[in-house]
N, C-alpha and C. Protein backbone atom coordinates (compact mmCIF):
# COMPACT_ATOMS: atom_id res chain seq x y z
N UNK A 1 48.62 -10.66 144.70
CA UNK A 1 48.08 -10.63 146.06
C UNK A 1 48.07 -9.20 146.57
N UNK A 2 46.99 -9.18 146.75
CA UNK A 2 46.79 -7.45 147.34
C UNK A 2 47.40 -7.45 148.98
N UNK A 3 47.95 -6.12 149.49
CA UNK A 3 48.48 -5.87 150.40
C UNK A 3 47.32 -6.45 151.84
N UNK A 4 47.85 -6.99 153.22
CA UNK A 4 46.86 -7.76 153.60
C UNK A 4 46.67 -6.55 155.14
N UNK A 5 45.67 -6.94 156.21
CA UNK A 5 45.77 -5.89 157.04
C UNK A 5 46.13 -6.82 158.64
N UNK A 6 46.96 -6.45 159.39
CA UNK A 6 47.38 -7.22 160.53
C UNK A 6 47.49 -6.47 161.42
N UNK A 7 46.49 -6.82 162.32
CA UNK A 7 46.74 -5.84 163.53
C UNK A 7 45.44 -4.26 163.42
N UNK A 8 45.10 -4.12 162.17
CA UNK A 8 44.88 -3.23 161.42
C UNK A 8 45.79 -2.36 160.96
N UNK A 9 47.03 -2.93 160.76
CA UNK A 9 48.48 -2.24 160.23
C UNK A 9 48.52 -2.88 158.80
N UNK A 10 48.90 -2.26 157.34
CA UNK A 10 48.84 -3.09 156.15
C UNK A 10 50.35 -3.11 156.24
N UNK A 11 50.67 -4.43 155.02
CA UNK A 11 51.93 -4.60 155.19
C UNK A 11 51.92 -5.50 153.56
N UNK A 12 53.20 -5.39 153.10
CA UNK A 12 53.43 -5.45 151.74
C UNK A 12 52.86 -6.69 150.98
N UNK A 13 52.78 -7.37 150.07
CA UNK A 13 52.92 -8.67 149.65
C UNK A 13 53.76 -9.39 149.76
N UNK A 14 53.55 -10.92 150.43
CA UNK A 14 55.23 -11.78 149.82
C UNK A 14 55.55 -11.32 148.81
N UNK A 15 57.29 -11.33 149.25
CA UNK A 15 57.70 -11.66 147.38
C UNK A 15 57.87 -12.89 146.94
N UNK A 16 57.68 -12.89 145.85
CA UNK A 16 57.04 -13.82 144.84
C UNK A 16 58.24 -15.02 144.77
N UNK A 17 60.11 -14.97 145.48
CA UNK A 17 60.80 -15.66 145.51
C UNK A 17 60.28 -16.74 146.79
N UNK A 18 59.33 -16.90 147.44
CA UNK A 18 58.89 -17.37 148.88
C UNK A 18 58.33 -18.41 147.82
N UNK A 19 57.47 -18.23 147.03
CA UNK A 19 56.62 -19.06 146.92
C UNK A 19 55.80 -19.72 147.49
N UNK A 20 54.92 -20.74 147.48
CA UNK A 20 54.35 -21.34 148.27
C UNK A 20 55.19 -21.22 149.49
N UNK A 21 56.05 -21.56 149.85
CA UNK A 21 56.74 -21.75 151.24
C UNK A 21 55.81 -20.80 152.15
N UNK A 22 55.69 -19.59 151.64
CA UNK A 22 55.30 -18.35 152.28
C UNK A 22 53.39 -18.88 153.37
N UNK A 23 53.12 -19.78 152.63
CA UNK A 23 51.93 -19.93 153.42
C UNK A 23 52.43 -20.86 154.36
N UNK A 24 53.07 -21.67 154.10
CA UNK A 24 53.48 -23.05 155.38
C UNK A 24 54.33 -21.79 156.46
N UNK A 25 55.01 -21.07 155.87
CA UNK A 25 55.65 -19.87 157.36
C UNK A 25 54.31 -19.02 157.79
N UNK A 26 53.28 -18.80 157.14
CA UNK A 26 52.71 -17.63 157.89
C UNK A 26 51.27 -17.86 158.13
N UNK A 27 50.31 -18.72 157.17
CA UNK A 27 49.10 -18.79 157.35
C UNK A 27 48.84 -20.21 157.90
N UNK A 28 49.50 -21.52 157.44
CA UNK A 28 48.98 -23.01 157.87
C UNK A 28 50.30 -24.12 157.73
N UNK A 29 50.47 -24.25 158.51
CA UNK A 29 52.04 -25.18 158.38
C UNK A 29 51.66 -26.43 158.22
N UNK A 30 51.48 -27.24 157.26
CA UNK A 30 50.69 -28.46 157.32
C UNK A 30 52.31 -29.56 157.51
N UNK A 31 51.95 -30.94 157.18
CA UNK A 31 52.38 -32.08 157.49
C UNK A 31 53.27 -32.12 156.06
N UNK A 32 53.63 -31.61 154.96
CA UNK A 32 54.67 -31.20 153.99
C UNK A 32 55.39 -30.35 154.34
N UNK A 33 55.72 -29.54 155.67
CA UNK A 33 56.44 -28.53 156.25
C UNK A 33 58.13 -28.83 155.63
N UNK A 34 58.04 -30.07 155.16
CA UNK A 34 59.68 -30.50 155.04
C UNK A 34 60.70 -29.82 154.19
N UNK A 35 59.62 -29.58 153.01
CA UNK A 35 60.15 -28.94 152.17
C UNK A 35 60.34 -27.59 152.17
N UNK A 36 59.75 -26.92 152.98
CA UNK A 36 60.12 -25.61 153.35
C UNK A 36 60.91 -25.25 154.19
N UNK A 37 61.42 -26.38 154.92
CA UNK A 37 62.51 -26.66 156.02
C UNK A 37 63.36 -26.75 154.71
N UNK A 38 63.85 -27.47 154.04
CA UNK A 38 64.66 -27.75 153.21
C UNK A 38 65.46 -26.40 152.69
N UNK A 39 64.51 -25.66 151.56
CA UNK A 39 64.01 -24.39 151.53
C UNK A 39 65.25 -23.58 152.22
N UNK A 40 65.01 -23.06 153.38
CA UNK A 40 65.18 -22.23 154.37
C UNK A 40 67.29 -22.81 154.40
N UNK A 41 66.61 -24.09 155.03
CA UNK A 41 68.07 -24.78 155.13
C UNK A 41 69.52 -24.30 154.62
N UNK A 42 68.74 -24.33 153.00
CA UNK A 42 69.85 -24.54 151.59
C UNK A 42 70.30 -22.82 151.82
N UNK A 43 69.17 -22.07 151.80
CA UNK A 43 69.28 -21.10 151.66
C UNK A 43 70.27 -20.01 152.66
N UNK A 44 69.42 -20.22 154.02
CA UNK A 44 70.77 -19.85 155.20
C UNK A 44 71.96 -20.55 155.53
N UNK A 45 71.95 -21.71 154.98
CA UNK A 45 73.14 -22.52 155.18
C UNK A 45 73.28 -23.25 156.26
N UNK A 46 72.23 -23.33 157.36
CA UNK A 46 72.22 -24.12 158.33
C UNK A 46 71.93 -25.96 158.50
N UNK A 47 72.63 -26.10 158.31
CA UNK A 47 72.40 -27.91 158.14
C UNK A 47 71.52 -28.35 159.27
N UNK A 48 71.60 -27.41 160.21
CA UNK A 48 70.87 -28.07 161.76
C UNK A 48 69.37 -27.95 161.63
N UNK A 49 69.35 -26.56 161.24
CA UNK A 49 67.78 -26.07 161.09
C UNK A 49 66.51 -27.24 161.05
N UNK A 50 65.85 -27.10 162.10
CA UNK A 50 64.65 -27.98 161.77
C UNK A 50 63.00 -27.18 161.92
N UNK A 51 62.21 -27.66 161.35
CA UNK A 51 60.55 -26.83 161.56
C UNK A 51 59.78 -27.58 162.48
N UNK A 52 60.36 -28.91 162.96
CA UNK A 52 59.39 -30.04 163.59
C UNK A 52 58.65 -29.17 164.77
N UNK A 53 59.13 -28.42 165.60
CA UNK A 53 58.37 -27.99 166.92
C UNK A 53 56.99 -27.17 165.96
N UNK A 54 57.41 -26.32 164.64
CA UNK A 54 56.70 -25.03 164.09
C UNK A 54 55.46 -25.29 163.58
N UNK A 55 54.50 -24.61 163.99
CA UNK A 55 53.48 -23.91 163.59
C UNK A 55 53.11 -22.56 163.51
N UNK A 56 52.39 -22.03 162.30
CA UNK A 56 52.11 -20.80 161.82
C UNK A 56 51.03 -20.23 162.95
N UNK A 57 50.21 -21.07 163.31
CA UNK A 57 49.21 -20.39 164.41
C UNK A 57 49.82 -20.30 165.43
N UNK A 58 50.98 -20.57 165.82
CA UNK A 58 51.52 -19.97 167.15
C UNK A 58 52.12 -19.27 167.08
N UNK A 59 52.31 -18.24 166.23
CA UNK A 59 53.10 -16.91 166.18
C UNK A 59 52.56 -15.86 166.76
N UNK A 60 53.33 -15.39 167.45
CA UNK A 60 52.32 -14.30 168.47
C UNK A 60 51.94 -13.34 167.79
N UNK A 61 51.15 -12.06 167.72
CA UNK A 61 51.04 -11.24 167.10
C UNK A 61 52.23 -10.35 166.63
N UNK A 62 53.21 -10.07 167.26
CA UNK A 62 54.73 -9.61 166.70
C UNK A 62 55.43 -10.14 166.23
N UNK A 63 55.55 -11.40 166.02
CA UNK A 63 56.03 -12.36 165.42
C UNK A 63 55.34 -12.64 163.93
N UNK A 64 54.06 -12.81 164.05
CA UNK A 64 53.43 -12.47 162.82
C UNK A 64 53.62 -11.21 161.99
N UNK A 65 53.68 -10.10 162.75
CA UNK A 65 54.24 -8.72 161.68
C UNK A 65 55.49 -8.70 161.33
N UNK A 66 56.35 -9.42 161.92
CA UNK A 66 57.95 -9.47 161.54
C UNK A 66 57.39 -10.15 160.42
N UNK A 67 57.26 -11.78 160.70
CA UNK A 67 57.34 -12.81 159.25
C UNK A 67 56.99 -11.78 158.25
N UNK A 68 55.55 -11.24 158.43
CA UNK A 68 55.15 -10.69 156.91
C UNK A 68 55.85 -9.45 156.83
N UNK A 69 56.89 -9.03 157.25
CA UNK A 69 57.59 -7.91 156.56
C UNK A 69 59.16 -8.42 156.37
N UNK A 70 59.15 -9.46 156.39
CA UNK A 70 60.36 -10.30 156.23
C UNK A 70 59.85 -11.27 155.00
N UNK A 71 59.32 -11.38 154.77
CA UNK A 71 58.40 -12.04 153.67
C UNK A 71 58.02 -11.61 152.19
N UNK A 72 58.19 -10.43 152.92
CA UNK A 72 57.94 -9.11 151.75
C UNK A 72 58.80 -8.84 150.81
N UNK A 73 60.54 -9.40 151.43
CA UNK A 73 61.81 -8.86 151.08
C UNK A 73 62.13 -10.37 150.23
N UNK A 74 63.12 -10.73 148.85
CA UNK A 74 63.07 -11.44 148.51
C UNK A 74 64.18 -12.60 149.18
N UNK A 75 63.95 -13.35 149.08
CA UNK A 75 64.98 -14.87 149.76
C UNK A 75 66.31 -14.84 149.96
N UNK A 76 66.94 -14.74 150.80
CA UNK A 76 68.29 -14.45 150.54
C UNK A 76 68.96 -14.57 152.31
N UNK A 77 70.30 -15.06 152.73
CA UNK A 77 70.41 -15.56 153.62
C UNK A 77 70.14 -14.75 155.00
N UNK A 78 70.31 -13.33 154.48
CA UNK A 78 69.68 -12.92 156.07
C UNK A 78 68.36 -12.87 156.26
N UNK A 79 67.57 -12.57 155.36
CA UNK A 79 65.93 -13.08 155.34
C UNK A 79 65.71 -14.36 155.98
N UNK A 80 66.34 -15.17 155.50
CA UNK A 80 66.27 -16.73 155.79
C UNK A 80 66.77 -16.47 157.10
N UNK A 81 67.81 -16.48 157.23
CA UNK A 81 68.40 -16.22 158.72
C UNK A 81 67.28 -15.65 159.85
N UNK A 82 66.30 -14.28 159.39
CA UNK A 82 65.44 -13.93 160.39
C UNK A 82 64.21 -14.75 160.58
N UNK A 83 63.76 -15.48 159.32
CA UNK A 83 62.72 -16.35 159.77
C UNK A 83 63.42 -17.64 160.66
N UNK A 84 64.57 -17.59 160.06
CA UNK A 84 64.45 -19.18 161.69
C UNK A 84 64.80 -18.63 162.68
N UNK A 85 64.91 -17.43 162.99
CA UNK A 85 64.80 -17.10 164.17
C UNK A 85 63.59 -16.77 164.64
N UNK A 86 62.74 -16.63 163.87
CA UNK A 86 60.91 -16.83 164.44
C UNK A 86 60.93 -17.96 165.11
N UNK A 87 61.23 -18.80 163.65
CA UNK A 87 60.67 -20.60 163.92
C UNK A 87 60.82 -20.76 165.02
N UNK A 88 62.78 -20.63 165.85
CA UNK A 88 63.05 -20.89 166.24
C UNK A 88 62.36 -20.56 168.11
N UNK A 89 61.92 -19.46 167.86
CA UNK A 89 61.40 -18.70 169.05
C UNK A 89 60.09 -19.10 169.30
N UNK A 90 59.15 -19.18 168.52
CA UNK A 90 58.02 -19.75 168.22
C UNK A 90 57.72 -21.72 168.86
N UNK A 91 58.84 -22.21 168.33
CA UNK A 91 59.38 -23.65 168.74
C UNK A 91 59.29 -23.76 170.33
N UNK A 92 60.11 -22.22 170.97
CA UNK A 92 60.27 -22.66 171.98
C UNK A 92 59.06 -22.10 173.05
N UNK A 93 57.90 -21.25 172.30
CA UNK A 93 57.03 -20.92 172.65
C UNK A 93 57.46 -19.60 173.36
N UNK A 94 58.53 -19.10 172.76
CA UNK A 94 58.74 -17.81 173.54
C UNK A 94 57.84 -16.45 172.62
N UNK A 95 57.25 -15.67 172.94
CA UNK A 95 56.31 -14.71 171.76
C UNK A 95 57.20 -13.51 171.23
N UNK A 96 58.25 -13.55 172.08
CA UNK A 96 58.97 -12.23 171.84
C UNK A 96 59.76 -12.14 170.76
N UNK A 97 60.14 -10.78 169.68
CA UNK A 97 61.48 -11.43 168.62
C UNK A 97 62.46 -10.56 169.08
N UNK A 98 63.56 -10.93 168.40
CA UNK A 98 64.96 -9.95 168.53
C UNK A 98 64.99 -8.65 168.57
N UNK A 99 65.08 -7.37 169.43
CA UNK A 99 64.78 -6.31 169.03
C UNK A 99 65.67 -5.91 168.17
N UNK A 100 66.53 -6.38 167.82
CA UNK A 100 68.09 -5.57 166.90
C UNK A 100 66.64 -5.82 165.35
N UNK A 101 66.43 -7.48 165.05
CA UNK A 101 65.80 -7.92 163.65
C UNK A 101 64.39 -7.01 163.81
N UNK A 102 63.80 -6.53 164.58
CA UNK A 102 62.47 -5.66 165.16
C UNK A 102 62.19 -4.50 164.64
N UNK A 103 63.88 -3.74 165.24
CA UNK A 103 64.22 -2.54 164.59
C UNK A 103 64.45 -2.05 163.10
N UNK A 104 65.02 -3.19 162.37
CA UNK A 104 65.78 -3.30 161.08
C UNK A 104 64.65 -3.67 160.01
N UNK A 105 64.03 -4.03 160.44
CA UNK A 105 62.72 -4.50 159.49
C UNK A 105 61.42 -3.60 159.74
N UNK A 106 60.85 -3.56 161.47
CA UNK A 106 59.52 -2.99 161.54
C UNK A 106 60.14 -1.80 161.39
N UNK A 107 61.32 -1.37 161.64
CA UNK A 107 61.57 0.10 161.66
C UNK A 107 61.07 0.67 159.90
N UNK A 108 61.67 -0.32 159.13
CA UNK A 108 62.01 -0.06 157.29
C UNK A 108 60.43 0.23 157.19
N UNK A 109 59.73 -0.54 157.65
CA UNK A 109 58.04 -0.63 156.99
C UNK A 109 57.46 0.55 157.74
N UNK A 110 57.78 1.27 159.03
CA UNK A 110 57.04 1.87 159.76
C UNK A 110 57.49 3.57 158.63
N UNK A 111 58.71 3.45 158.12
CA UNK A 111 59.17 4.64 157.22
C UNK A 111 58.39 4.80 156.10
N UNK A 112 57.83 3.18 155.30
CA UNK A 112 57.53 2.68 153.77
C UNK A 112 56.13 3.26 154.12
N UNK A 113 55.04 2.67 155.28
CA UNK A 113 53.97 2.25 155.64
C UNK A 113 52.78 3.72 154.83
N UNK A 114 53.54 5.39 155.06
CA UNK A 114 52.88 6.27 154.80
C UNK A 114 52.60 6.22 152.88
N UNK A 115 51.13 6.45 152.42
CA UNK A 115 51.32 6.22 150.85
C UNK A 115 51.53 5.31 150.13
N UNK A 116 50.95 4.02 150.82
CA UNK A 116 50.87 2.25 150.67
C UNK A 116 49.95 2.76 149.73
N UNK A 117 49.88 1.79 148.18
CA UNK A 117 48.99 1.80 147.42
C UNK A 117 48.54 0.15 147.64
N UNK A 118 47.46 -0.19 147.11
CA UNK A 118 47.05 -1.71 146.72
C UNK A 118 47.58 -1.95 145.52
N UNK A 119 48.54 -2.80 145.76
CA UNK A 119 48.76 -3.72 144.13
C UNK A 119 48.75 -5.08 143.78
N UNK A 120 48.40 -5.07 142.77
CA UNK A 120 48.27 -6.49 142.20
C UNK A 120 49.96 -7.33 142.54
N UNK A 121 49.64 -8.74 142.77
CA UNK A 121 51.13 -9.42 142.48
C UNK A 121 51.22 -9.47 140.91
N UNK A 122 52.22 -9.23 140.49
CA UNK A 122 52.51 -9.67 138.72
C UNK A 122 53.25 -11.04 138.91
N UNK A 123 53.27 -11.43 137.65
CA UNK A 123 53.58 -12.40 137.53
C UNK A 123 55.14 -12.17 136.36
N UNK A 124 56.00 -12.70 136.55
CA UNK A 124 57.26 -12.63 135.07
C UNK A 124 57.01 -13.86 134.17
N UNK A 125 57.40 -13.80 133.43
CA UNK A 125 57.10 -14.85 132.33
C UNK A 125 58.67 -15.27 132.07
N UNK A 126 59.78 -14.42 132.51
CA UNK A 126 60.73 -15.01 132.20
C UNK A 126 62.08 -14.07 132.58
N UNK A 127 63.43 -13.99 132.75
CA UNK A 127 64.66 -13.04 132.76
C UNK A 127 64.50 -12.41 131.87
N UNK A 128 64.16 -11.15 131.58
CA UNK A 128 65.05 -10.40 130.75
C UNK A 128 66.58 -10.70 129.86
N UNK A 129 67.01 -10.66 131.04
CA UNK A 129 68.57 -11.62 130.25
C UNK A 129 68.43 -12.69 130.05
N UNK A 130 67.99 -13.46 129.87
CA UNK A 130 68.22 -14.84 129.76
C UNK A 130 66.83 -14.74 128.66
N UNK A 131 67.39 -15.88 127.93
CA UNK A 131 66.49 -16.40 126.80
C UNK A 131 65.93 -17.73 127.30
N UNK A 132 65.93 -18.38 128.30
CA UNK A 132 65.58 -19.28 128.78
C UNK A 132 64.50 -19.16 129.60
N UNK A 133 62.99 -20.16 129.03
CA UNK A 133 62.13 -19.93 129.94
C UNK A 133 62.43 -19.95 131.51
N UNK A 134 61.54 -19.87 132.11
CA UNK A 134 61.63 -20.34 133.78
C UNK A 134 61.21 -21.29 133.92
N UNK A 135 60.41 -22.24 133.44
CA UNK A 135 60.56 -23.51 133.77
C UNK A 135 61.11 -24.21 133.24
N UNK A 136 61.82 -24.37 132.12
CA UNK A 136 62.42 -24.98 131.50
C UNK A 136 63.94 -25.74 132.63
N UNK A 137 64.32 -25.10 133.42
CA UNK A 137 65.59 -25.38 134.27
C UNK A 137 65.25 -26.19 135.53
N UNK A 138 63.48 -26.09 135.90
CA UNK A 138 63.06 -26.61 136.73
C UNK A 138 62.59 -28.05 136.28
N UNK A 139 62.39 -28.11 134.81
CA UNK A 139 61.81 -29.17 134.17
C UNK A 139 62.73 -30.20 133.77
N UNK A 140 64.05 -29.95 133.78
CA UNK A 140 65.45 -30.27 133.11
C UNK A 140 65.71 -31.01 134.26
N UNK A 141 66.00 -30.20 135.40
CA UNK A 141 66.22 -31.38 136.48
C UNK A 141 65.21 -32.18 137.00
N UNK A 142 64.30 -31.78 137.07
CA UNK A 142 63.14 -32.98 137.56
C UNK A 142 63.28 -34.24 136.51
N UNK A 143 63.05 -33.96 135.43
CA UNK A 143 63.23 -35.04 134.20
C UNK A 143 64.91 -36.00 135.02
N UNK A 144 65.60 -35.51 134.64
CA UNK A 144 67.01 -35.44 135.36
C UNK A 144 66.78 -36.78 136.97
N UNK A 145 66.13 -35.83 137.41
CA UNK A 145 65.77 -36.80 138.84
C UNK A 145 64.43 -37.36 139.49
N UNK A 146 64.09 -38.02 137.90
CA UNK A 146 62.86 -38.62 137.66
C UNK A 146 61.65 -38.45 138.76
N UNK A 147 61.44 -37.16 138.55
CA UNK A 147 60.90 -36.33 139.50
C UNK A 147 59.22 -36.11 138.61
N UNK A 148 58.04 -36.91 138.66
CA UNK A 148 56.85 -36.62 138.02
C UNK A 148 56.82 -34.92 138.32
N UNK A 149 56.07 -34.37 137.22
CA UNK A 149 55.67 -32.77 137.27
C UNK A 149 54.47 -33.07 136.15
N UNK A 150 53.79 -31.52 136.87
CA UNK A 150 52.40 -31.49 136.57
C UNK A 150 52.47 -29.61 136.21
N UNK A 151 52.50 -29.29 135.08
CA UNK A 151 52.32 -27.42 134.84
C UNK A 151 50.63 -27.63 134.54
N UNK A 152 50.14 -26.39 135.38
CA UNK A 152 48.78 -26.09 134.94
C UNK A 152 48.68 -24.89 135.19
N UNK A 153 49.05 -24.22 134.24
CA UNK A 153 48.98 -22.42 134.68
C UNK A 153 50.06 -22.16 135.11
N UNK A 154 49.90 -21.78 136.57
CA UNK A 154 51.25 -21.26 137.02
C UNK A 154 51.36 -21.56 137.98
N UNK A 155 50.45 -23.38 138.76
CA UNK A 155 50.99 -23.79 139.35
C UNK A 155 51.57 -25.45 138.94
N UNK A 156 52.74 -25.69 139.72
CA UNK A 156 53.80 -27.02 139.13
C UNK A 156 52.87 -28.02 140.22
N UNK A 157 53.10 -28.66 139.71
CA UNK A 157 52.21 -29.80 140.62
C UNK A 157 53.41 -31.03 140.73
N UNK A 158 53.81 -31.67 142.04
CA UNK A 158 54.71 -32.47 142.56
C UNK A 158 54.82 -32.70 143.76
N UNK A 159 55.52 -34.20 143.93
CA UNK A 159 55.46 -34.57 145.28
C UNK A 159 56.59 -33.62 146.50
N UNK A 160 56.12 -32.92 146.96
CA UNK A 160 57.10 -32.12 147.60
C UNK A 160 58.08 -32.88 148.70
N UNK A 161 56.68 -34.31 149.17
CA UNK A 161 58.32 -34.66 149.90
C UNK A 161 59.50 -35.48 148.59
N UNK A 162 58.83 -35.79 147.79
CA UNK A 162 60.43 -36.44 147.26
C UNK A 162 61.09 -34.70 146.83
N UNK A 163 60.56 -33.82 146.33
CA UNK A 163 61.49 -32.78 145.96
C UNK A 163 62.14 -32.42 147.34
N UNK A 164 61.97 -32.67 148.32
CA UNK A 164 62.79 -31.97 149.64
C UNK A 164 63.89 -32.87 149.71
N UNK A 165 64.05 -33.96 149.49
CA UNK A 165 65.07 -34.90 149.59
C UNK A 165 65.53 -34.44 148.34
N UNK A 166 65.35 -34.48 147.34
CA UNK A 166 66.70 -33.98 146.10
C UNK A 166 67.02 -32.43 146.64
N UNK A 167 66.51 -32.11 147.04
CA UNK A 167 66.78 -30.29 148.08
C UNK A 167 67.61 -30.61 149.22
N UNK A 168 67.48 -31.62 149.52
CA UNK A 168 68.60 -32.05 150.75
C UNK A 168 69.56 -33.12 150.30
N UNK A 169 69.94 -33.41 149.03
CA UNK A 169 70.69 -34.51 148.54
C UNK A 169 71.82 -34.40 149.26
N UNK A 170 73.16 -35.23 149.10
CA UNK A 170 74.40 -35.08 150.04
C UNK A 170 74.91 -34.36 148.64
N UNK A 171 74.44 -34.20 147.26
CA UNK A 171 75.17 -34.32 146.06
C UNK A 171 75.14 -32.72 146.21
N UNK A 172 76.24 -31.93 146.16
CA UNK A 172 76.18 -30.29 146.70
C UNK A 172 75.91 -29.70 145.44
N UNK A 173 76.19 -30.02 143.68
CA UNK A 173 75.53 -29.49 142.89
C UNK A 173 74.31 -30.01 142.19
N UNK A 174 73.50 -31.10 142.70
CA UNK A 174 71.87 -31.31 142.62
C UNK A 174 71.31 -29.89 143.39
N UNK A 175 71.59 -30.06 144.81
CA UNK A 175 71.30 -29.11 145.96
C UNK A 175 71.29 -27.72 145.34
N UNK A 176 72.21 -27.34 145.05
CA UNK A 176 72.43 -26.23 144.50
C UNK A 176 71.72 -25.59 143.30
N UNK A 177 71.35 -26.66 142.23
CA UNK A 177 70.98 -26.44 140.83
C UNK A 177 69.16 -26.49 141.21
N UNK A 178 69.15 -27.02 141.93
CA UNK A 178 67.56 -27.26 141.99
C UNK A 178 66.66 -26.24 142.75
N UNK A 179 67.55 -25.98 143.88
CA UNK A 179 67.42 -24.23 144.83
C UNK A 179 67.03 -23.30 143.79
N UNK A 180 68.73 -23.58 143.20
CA UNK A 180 68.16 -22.15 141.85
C UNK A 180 66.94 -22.40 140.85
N UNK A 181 66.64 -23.52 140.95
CA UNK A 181 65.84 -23.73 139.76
C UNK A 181 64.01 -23.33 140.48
N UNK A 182 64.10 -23.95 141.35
CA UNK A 182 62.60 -23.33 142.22
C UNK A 182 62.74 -21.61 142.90
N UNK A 183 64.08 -21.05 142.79
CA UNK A 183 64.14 -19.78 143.15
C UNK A 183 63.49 -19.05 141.81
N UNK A 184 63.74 -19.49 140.81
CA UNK A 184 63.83 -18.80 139.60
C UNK A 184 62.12 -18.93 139.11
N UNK A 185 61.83 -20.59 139.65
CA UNK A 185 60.27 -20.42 139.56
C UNK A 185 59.49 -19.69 140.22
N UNK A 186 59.70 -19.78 141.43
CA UNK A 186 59.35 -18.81 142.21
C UNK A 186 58.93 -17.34 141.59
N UNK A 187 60.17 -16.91 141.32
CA UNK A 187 60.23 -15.69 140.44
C UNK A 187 59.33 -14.86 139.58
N UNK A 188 59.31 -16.13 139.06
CA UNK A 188 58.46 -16.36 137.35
C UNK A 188 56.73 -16.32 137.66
N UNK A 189 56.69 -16.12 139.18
CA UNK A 189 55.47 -15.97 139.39
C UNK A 189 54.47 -17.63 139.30
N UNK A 190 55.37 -18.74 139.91
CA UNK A 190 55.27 -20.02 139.40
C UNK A 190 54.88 -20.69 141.08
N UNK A 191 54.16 -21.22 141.50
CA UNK A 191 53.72 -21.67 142.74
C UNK A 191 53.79 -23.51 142.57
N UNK A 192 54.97 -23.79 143.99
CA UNK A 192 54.80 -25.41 143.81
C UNK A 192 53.68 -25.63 144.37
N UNK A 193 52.82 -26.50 144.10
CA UNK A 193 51.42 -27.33 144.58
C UNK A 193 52.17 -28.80 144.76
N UNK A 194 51.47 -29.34 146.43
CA UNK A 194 51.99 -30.83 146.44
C UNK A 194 50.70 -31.31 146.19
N UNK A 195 51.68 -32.61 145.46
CA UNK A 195 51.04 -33.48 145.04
C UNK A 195 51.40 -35.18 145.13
N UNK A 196 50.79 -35.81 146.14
CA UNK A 196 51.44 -37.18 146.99
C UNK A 196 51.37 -38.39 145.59
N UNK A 197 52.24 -38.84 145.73
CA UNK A 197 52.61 -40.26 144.92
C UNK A 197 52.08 -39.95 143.27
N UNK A 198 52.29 -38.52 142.45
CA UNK A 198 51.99 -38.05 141.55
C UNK A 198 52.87 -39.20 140.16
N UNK A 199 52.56 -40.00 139.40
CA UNK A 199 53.00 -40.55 138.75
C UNK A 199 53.29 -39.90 137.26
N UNK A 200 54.05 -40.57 136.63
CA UNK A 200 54.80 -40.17 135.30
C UNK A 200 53.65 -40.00 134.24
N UNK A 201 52.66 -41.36 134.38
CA UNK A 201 51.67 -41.08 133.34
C UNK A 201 50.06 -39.98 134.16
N UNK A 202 50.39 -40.16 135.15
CA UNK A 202 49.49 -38.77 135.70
C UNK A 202 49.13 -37.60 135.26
N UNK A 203 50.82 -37.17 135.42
CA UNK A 203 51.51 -36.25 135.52
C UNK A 203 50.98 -35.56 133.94
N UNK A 204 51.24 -36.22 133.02
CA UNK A 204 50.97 -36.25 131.16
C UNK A 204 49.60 -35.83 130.98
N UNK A 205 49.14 -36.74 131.62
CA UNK A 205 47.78 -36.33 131.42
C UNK A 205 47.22 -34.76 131.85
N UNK A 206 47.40 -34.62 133.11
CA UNK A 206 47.25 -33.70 133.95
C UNK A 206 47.55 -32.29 132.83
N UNK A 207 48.91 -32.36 132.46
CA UNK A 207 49.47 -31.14 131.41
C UNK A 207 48.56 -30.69 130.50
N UNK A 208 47.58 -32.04 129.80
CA UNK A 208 46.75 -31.87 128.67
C UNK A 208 45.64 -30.80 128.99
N UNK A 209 45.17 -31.47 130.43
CA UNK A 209 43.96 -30.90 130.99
C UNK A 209 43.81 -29.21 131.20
N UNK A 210 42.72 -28.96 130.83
CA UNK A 210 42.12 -27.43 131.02
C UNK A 210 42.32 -27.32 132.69
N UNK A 211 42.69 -26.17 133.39
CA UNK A 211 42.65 -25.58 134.74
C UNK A 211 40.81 -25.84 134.70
C-alpha cells in the first residue's frame, strides 16, 4: 500500500500487524466490527472496551491523522491503548484527541514527514527464526476449533464472527494462542477476509480454486 494523502499531509502505511482490522478503524466500520473489538480488547487488555457507538466516518479530521499515524506503528498495547481512545472520543462525538497522544505521535511524523519516499507494502513469507510457516499456527488452531478456513493468496477467508468469540473465549490460553496466531498472520503479510456461515466442505473447495 502506497503512502496515502490526508488533509494533503502524506502519512505512512498501516503496518501490516493491523491487518484487515485497519480498514474497520479507519476507512468503513461495517456490521463485523466485533472482531476488531475483540482484536483491540486482547491486545490492550481492557475487558470493558466496546466499538458499538464507532464509526470510521465520524472521525473528525484530527482524529483521522492520529488513527493513521497510530496505525502506521505495529500492534502493541499502547497503540491499542491510543486507538480506543479515538473510538472512545469519537463514540462520544467529541472531535478533539488527547494533546499529550497528539504530541507523541503527530509530533514523531511531523520530524519523519521531510524525505517521505512511496513504498510498496511487502509482504513476509515467514520468521526468519522460526522454521515454521505463518499460517501453519493459524491453521492448527482453527482445525483445533473447528473453525472452516479458506487460503487464497494472501487472503484467509472465515467467519469472523465465530473467530471473535474464540478471541474472546473465557479459555485464557485459546485467547492468547490465537491473538498470536492472527498477529503473526498479519505479519506474514496475510489479510482476514469475512466470510458468513463458510462451511468445512466450502472451505476445500475454495483452497483448490484459482484467485
Amino acid at each position: 500500500m502506497e503512502h496515502e494523502s490526508i488533509n494533503c499531509r502524506y502519512h505512512p502505511p498501516f503496518h501490516w500487524g493491523w491487518g484487515g482490522f485497519a480498514e474497520e478503524l479507519f476507512y468503513h466500520t461495517s456490521r463485523y466490527y466485533f472482531a476488531t473489538e475483540v482484536f483491540l480488547r486482547n491486545i490492550a487488555g481492557d475487558k470493558t472496551f466496546s466499538m458499538a457507538g464507532y464509526k470510521a466516518e465520524y472521525l473528525s479530521s484530527l482524529q483521522r491523522e492520529l488513527m493513521a499515524v497510530v496505525l502506521s506503528h505495529e500492534p502493541a498495547q499502547h497503540t491499542a491503548d491510543t486507538v480506543i481512545s479515538i473510538i472512545v472520543a469519537v463514540e462520544s462525538r467529541i472531535p478533539d484527541v488527547d494533546q499529550g497522544l497528539a504530541d507523541l505521535y503527530l509530533g514523531k511524523q511531523e520530524k519523519s514527514r521531510a524525505g517521505v519516499k512511496l513504498r510498496k507494502r511487502h509482504y513476509f513469507q515467514g520468521d526468519e527464526a522460526s522454521d515454521v510457516p505463518p499460517l501453519d499456527p493459524f491453521l492448527s488452531m482453527a482445525e483445533r476449533l473447528q473453525l472452516p478456513v479458506a487460503v487464497r493468496g494472501h487472503h484467509v477467508e472465515i467467519s469472523l464472527h465465530l473467530l471473535a468469540g474464540h478471541l474472546d473465549s473465557p479459555n485464557s490460553t485459546i485467547r492468547t494462542n490465537l491473538q498470536t496466531a492472527v498477529l503473526q498472520l498479519h505479519n506474514a503479510g496475510y489479510v482476514l477476509r469475512n466470510h458468513p456461515h463458510l462451511t468445512h466442505l466450502e472451505a476445500n473447495s475454495m483452497m483448490d480454486d484459482p484467485l
